[in-house]
N, C-alpha and C. Protein backbone atom coordinates (compact mmCIF):
# COMPACT_ATOMS: atom_id res chain seq x y z
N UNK A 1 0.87 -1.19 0.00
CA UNK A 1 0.00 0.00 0.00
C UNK A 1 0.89 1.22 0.00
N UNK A 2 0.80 2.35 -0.84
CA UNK A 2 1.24 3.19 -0.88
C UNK A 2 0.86 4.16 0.09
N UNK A 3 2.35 4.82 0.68
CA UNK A 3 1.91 5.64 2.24
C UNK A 3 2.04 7.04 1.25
N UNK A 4 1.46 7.63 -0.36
CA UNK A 4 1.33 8.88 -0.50
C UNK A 4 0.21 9.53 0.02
N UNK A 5 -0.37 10.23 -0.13
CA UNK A 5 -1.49 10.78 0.77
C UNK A 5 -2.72 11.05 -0.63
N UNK A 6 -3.79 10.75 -0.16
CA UNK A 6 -4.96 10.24 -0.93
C UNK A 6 -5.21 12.15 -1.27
N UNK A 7 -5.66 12.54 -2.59
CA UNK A 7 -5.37 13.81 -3.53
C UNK A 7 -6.97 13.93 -3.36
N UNK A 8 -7.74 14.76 -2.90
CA UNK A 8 -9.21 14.90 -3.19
C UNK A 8 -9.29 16.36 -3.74
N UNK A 9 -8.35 16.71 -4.10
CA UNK A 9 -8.47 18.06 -4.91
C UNK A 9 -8.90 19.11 -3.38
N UNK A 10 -9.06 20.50 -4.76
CA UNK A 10 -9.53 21.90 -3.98
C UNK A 10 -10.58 21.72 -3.14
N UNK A 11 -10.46 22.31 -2.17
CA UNK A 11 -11.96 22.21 -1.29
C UNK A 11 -12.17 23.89 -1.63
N UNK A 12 -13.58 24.23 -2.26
CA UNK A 12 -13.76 25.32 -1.86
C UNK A 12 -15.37 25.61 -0.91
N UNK A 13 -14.98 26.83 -0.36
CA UNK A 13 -16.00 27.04 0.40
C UNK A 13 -16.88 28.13 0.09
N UNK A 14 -18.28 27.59 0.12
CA UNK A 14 -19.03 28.68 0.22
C UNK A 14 -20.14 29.53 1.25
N UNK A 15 -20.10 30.67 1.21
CA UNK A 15 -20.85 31.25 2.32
C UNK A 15 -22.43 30.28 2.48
N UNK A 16 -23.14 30.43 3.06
CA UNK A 16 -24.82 29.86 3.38
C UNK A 16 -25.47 31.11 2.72
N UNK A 17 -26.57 30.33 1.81
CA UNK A 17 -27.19 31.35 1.51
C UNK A 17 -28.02 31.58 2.34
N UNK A 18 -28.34 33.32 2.58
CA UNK A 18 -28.94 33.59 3.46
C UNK A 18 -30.58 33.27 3.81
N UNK A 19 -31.15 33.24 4.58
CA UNK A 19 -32.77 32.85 4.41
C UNK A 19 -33.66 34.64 4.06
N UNK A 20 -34.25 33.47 3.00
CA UNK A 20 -35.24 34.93 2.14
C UNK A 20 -35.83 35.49 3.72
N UNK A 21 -35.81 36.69 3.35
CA UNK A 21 -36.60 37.52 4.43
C UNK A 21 -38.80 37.42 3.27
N UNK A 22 -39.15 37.38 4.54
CA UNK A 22 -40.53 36.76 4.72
C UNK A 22 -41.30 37.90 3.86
N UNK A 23 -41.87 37.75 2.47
CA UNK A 23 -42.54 38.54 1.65
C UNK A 23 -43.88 39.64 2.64
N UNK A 24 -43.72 40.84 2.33
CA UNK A 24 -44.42 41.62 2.74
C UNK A 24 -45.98 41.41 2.58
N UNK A 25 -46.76 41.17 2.82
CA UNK A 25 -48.27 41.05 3.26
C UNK A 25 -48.83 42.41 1.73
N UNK A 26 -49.78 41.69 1.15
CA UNK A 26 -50.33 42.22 0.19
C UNK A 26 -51.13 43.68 1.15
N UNK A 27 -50.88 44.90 0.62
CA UNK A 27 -51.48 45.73 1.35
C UNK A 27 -52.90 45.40 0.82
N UNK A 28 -53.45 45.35 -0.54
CA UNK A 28 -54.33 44.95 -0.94
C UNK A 28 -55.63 44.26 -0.10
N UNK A 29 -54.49 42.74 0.18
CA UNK A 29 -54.90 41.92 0.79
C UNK A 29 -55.72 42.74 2.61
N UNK A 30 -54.64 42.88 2.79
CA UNK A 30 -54.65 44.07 4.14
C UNK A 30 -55.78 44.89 4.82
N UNK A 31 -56.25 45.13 3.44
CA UNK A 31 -57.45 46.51 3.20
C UNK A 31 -59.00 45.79 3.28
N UNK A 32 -58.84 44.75 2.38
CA UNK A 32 -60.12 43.57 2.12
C UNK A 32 -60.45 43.36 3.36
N UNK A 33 -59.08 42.69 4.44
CA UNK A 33 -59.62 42.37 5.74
C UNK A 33 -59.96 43.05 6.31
N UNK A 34 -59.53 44.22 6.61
CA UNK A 34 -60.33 45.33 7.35
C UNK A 34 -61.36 45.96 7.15
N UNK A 35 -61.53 45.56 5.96
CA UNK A 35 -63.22 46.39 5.38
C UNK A 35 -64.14 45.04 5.65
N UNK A 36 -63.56 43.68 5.74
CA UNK A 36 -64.17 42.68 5.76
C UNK A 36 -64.69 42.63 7.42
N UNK A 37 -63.33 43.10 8.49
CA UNK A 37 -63.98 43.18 9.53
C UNK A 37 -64.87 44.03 10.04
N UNK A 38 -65.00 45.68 9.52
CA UNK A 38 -66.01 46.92 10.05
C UNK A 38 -67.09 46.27 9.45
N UNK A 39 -67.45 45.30 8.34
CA UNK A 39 -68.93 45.03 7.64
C UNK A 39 -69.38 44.10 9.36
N UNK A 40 -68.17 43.18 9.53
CA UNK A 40 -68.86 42.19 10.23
C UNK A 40 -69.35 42.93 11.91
N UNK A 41 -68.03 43.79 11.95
CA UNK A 41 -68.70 44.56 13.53
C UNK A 41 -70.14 45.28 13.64
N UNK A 42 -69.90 45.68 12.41
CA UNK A 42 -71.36 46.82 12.01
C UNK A 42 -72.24 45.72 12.07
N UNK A 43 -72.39 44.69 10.86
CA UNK A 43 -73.36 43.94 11.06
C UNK A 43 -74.11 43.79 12.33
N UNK A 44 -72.87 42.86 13.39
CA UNK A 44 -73.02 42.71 14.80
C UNK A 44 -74.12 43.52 15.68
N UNK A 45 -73.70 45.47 15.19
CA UNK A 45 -74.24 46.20 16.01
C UNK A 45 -75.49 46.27 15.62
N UNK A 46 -75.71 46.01 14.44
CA UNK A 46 -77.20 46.12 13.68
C UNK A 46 -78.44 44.93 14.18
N UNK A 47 -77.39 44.11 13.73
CA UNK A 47 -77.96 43.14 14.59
C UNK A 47 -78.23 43.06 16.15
N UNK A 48 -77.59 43.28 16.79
CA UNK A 48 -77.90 43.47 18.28
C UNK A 48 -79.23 44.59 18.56
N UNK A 49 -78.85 45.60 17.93
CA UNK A 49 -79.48 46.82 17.81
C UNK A 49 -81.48 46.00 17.67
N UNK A 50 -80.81 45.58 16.53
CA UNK A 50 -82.61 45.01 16.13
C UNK A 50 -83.63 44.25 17.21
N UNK A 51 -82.30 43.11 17.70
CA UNK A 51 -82.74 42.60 18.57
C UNK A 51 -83.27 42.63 19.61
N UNK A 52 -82.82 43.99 19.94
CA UNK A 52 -83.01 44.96 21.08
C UNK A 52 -84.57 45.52 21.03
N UNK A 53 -84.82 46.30 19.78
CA UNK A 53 -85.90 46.60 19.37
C UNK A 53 -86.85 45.45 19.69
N UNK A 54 -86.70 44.83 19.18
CA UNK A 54 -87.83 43.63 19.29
C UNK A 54 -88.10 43.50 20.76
N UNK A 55 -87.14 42.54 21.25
CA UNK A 55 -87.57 42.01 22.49
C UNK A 55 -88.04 43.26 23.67
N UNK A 56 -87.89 44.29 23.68
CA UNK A 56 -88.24 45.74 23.97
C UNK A 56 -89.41 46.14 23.85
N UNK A 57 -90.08 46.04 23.03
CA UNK A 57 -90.91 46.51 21.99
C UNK A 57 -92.14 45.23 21.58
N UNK A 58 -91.68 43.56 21.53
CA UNK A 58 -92.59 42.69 21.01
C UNK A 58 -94.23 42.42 22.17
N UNK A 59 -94.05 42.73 23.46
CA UNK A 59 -94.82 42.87 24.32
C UNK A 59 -96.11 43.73 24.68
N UNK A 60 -96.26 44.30 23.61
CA UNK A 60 -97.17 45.97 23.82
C UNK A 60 -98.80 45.14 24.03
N UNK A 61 -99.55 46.36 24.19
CA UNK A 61 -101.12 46.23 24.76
C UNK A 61 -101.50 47.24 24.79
N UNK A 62 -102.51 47.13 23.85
CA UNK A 62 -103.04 48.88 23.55
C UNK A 62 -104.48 48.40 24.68
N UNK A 63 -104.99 49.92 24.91
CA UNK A 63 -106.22 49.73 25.35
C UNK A 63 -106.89 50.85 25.21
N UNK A 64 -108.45 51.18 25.56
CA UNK A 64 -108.93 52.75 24.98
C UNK A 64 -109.64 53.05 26.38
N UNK A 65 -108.94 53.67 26.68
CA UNK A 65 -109.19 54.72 28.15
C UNK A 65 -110.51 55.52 27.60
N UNK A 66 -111.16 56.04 29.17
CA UNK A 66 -112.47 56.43 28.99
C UNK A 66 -111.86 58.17 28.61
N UNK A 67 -110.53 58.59 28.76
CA UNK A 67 -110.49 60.05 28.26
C UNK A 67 -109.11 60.12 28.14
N UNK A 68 -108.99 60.77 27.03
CA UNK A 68 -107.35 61.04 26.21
C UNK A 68 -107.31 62.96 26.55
N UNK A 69 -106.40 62.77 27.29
CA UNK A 69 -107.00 65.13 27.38
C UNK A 69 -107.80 65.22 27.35
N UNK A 70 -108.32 66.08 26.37
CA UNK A 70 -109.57 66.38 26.19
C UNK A 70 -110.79 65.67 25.15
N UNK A 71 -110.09 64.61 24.93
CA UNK A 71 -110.56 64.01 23.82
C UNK A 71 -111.77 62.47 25.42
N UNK A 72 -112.79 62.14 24.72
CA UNK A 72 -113.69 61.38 25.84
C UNK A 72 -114.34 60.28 25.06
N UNK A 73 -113.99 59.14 25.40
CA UNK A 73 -114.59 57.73 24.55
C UNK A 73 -115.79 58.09 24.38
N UNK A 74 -116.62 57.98 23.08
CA UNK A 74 -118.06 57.45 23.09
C UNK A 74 -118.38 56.44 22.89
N UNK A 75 -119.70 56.25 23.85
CA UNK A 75 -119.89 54.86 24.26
C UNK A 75 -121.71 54.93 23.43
N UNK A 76 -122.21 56.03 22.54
CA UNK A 76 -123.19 55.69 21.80
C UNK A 76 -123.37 54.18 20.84
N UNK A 77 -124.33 53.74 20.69
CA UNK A 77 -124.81 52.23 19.79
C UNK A 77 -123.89 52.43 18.32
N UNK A 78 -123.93 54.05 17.41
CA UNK A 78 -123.41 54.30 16.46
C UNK A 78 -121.77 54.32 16.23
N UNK A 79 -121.25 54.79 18.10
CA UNK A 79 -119.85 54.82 18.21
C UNK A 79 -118.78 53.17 17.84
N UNK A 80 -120.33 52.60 19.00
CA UNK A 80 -119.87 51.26 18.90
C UNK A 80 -119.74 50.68 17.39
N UNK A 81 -120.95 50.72 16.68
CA UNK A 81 -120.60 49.82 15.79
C UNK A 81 -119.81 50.67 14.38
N UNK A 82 -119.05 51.64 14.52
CA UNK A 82 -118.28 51.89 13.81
C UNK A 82 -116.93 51.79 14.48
N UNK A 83 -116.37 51.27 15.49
CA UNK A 83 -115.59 50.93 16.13
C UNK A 83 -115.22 49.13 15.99
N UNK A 84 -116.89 48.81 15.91
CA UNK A 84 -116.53 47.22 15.71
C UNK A 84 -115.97 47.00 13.78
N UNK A 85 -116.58 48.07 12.81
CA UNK A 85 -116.68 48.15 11.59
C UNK A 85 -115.22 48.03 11.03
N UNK A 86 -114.75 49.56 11.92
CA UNK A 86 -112.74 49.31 12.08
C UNK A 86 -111.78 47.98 12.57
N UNK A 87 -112.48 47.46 13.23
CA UNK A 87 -111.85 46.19 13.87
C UNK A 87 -111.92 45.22 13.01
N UNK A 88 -112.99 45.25 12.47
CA UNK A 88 -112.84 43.97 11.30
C UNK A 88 -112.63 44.15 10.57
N UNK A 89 -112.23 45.26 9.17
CA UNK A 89 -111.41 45.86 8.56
C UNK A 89 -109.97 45.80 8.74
N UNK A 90 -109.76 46.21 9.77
CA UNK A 90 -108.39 46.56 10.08
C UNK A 90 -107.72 44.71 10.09
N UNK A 91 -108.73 43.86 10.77
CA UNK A 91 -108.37 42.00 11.19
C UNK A 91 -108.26 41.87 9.72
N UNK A 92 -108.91 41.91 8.96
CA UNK A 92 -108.84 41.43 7.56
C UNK A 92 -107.70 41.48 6.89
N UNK A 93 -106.98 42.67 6.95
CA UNK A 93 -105.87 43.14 6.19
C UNK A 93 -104.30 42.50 6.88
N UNK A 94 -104.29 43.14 8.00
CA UNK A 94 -103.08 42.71 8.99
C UNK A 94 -103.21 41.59 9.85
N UNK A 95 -102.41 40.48 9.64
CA UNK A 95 -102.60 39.37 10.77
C UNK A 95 -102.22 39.68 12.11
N UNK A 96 -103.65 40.05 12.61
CA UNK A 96 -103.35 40.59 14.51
C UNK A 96 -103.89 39.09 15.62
N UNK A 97 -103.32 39.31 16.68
CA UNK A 97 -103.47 38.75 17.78
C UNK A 97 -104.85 39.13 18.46
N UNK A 98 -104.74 40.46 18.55
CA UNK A 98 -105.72 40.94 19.50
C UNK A 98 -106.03 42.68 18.53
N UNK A 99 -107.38 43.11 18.95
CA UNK A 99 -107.72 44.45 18.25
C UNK A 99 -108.05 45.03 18.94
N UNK A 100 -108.20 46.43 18.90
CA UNK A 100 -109.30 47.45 19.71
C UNK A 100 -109.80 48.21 18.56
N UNK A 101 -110.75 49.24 19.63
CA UNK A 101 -111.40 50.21 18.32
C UNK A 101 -111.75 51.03 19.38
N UNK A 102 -111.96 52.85 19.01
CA UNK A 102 -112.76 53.24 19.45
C UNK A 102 -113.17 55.10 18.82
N UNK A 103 -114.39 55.38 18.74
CA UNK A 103 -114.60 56.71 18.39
C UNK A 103 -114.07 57.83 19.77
N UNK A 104 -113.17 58.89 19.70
CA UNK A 104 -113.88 59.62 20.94
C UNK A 104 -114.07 61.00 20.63
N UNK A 105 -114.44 61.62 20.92
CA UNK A 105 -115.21 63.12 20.96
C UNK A 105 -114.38 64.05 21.36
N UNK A 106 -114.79 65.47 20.88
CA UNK A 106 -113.82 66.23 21.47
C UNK A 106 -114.15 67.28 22.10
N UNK A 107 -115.58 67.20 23.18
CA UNK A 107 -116.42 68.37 23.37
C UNK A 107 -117.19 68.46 22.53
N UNK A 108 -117.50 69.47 22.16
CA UNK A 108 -118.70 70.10 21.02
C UNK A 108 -117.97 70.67 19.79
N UNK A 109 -116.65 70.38 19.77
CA UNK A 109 -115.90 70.83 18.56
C UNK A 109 -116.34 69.92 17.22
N UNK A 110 -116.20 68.87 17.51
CA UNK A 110 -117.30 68.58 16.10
C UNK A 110 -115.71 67.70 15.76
N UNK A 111 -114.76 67.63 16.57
CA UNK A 111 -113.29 66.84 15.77
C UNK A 111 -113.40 65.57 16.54
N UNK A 112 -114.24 64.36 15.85
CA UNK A 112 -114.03 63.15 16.68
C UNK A 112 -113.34 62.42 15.77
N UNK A 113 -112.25 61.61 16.52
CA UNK A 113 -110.83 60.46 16.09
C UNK A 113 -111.71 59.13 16.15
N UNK A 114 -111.14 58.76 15.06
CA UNK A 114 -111.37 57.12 14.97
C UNK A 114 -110.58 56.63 15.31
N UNK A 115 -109.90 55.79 15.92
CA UNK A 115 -109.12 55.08 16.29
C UNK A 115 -109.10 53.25 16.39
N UNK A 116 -108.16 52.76 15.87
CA UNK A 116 -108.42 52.04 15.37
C UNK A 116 -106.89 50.38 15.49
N UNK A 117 -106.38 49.48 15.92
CA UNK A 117 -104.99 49.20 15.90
C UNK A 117 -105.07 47.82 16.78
N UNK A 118 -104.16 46.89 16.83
CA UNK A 118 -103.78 46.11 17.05
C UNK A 118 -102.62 45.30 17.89
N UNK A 119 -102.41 44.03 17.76
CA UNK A 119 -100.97 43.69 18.80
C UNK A 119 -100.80 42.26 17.92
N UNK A 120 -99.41 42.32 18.01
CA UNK A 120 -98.29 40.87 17.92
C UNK A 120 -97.39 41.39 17.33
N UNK A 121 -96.65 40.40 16.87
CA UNK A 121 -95.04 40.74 16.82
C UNK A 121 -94.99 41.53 15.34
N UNK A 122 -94.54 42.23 15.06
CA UNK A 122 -94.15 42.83 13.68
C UNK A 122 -92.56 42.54 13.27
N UNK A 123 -92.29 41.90 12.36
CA UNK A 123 -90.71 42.00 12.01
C UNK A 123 -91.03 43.45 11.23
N UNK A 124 -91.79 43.04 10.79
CA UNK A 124 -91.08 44.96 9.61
C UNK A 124 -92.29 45.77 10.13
N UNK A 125 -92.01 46.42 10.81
CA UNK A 125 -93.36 47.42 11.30
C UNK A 125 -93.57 48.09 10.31
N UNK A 126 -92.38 48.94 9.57
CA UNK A 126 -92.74 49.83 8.79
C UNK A 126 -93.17 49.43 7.41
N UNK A 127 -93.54 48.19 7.11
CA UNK A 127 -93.69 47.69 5.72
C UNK A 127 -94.94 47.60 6.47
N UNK A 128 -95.44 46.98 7.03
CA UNK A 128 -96.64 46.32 7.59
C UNK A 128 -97.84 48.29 7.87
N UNK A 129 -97.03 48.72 8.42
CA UNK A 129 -98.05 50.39 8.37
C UNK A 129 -98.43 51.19 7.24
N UNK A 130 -97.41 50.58 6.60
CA UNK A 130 -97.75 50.93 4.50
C UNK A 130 -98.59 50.04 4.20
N UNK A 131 -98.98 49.01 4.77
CA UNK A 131 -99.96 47.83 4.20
C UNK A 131 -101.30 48.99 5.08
N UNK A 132 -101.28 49.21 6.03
CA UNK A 132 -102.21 49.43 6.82
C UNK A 132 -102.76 50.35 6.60
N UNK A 133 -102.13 51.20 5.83
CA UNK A 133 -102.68 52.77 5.21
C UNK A 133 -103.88 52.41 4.12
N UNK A 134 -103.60 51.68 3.34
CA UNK A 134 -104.30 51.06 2.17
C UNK A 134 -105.77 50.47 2.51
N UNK A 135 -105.78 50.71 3.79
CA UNK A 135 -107.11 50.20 4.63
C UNK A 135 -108.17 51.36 4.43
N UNK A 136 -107.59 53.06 4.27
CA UNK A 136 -108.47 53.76 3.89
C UNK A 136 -108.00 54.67 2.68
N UNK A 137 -108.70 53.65 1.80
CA UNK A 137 -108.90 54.45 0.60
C UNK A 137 -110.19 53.86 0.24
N UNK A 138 -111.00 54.62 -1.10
CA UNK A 138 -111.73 54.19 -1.46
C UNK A 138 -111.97 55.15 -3.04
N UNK A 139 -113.43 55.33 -3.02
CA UNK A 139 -113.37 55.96 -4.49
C UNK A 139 -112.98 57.04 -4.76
N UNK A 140 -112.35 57.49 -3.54
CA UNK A 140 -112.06 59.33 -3.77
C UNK A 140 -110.68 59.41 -3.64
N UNK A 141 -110.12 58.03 -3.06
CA UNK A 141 -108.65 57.87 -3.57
C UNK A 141 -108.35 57.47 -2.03
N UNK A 142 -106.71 57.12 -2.34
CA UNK A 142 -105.66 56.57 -1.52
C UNK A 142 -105.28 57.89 -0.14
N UNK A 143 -104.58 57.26 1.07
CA UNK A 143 -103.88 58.58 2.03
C UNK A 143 -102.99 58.52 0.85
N UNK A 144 -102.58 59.89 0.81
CA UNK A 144 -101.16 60.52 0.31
C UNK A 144 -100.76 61.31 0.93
N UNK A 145 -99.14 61.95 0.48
CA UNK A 145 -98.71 62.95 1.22
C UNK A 145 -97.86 62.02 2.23
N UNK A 146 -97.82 60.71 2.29
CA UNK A 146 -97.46 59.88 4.00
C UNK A 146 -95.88 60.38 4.15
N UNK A 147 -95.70 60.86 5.34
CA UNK A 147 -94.61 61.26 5.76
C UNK A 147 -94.49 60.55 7.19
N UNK A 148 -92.73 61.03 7.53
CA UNK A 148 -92.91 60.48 8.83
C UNK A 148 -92.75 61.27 9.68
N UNK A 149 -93.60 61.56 11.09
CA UNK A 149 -93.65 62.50 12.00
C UNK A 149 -92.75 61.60 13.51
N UNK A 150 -92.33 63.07 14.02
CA UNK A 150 -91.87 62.34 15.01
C UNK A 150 -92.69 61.24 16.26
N UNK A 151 -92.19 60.13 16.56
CA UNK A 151 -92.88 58.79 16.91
C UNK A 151 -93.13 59.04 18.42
N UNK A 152 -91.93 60.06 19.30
CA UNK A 152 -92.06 59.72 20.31
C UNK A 152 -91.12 58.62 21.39
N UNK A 153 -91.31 58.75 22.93
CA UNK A 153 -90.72 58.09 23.66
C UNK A 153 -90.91 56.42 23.32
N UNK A 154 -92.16 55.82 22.75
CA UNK A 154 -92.66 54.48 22.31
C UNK A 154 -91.54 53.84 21.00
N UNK A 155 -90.82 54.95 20.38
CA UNK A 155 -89.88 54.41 19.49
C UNK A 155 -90.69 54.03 17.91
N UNK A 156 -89.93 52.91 17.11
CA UNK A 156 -91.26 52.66 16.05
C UNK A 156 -90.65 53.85 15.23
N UNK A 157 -91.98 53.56 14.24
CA UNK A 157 -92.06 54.72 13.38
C UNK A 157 -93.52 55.12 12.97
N UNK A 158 -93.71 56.13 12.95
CA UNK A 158 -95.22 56.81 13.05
C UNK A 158 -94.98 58.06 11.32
N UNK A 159 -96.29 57.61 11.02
CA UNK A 159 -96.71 58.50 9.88
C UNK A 159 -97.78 59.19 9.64
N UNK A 160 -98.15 60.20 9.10
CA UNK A 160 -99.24 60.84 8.61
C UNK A 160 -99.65 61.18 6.78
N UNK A 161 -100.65 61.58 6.70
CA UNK A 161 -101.22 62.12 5.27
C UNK A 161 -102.05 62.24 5.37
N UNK A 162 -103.02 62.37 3.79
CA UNK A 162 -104.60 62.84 4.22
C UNK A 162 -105.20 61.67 3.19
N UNK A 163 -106.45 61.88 2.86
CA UNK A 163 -107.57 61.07 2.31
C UNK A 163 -108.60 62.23 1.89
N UNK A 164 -109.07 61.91 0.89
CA UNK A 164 -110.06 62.65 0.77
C UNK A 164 -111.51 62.33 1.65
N UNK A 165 -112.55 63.04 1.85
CA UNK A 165 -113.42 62.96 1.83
C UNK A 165 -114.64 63.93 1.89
N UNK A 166 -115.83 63.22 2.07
CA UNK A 166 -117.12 64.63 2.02
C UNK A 166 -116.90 65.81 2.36
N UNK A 167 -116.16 66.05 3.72
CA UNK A 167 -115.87 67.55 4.28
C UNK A 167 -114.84 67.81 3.75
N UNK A 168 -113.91 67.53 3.07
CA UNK A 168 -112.42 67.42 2.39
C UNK A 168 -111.45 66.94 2.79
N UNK A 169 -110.53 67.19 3.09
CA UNK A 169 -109.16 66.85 3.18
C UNK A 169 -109.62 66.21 4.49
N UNK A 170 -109.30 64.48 5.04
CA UNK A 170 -109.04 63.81 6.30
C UNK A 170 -107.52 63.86 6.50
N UNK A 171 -107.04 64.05 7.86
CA UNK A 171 -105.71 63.37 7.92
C UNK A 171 -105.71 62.17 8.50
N UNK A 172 -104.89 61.35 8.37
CA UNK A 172 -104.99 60.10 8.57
C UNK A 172 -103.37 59.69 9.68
N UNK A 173 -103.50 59.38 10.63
CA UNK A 173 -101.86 58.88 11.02
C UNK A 173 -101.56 57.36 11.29
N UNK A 174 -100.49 56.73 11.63
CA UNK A 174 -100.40 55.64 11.54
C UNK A 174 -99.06 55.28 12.84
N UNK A 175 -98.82 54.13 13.34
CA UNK A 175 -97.64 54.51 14.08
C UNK A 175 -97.74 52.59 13.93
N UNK A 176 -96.03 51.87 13.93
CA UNK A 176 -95.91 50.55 14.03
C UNK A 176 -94.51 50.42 14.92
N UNK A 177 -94.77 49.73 15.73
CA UNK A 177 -93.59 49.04 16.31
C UNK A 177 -93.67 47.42 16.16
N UNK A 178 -92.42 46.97 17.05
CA UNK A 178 -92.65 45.54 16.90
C UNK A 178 -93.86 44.53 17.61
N UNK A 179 -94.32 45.74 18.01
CA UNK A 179 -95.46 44.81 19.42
C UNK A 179 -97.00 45.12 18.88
N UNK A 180 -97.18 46.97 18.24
CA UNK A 180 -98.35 46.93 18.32
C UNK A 180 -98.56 47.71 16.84
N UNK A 181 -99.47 47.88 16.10
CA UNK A 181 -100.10 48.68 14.86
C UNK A 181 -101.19 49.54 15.04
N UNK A 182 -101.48 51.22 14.26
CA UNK A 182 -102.76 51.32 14.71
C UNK A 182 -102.64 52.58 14.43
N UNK A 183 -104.19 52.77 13.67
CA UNK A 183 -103.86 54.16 13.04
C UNK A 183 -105.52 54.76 13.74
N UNK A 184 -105.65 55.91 13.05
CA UNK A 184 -106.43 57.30 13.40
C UNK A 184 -107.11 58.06 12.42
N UNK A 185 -108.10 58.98 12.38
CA UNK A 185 -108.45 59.53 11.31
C UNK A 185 -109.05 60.78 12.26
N UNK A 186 -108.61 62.24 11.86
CA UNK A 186 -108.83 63.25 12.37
C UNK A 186 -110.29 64.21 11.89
N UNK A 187 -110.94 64.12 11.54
CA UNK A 187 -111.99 65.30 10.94
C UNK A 187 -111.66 66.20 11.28
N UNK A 188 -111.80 67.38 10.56
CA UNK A 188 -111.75 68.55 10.72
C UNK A 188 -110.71 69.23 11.40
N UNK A 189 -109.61 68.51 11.25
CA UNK A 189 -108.06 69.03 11.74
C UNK A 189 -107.52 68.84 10.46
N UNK A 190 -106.10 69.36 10.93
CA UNK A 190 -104.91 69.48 10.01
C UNK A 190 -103.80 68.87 10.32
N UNK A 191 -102.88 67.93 9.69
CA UNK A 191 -101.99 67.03 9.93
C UNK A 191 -101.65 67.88 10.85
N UNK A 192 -100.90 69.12 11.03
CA UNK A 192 -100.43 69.54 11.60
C UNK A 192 -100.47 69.54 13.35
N UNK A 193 -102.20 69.48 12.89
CA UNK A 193 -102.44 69.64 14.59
C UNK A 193 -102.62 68.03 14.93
N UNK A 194 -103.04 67.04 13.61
CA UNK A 194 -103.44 65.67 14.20
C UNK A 194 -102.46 64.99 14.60
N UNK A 195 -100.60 65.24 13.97
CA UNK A 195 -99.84 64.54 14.28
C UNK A 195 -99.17 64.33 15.62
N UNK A 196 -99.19 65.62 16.57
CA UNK A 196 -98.91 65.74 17.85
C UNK A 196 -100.28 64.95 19.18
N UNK A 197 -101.22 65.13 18.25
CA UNK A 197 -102.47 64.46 19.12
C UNK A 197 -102.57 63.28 19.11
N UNK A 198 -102.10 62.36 18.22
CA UNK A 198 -101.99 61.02 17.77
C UNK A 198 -100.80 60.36 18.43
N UNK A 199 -99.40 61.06 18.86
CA UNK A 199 -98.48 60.80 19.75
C UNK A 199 -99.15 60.96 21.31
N UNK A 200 -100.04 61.91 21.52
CA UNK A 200 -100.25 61.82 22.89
C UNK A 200 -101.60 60.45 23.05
N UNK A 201 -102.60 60.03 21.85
CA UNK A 201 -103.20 59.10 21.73
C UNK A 201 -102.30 57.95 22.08
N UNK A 202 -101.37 57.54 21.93
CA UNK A 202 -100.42 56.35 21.63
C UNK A 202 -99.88 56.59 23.51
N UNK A 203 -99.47 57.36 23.58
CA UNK A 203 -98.68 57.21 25.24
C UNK A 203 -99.85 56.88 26.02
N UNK A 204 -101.07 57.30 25.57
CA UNK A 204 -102.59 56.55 26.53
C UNK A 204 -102.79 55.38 26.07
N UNK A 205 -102.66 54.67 25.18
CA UNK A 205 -103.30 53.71 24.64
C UNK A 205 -102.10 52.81 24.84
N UNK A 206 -101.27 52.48 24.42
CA UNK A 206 -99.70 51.76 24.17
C UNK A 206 -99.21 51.60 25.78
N UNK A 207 -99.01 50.52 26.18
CA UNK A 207 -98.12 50.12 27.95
C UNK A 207 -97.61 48.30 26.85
N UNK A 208 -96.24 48.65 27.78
CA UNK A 208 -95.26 47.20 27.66
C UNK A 208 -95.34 46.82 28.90
């Protein structure tokens, strides 16, 4: 055996290549998620929000007190059965739980309210009070004009307009939450004055 020394050539050396530094995050990408998360928080609050409404709100019970201010139930045979006339009208159209009705007077002013509304749960109050408007029209035409007036401590959403009729112009109001429905018809007023009277109608009539 030969004692020369075994030849494996040049050794050369090379540095380590270094490790890639970690690609920067698509800002793109970045932006999507964050718009992806404010949809989902918002959602959240909307949702909670609703929920709130409801369970708040799904409990109501109207009833017709013997005097609203100055306004005083009539309890005449004619009051009655145009009170029962509204009730079954009003059952026909909107699927209710429970109804009321009632005419009341206003002194000798000659301005008596019909009143007229219901109870159970509403998911869309305000689709369901646009159904409910459509309850008075007839050949002299539809409420128009429907706007929304302020609703009040009861929440909801409350509306007004007019209708025609014999003496002319009726206003008509309307108010829906999740619990209860139920509208009004003013003679011989003016939205103006019926829409504030129809909020104080509702804080007498409306308990959760």
């Amino acid at each position: 055996m030969s004692d020369a020394p075994i030849d494996i050539g040049p050794v050369e050396l090379t540095e380590e290549q270094p490790e890639q530094a970690p690609r920067p995050r698509s800002k793109a990408r970045m932006i999507v998620l964050s718009s992806l998360l404010v949809v989902a928080v918002g959602g959240a609050g909307v949702l909670g929000w609703t929920a709130w409404q409801i369970s708040s709100q799904k409990d109501a019970k109207l009833a017709t007190p013997d005097t609203i201010g100055s306004l005083t139930l009539d309890q005449s045979e004619d009051a009655k059965s145009t009170a029962d006339y509204l009730q079954t009208a009003l059952a026909a159209e909107v699927d209710l739980d429970k109804t009321v009705a009632a005419v009341y007077q206003d002194g000798g002013a000659n301005k008596n309210v019909l009143f007229f509304g219901g109870t159970t749960l509403f998911w869309t109050p305000e689709d369901d009070l646009d159904t409910a408007f459509d309850l008075i029209s007839d050949n002299e035409g539809s409420v128009t004009g429907i706007h929304e007036v302020e609703a009040g401590d009861l929440g909801g959403t409350m509306k007004c307009g007019t209708t025609k009729s014999d003496a002319g112009e009726l206003p008509v109001c309307g108010w829906a939450d999740h619990g209860s429905l139920a509208l009004a018809m003013f003679p011989n007023r003016t939205v103006a004055e019926a829409a504030p009277l129809f909020q104080q109608i509702r804080t007498a009539v409306e308990s959760r």
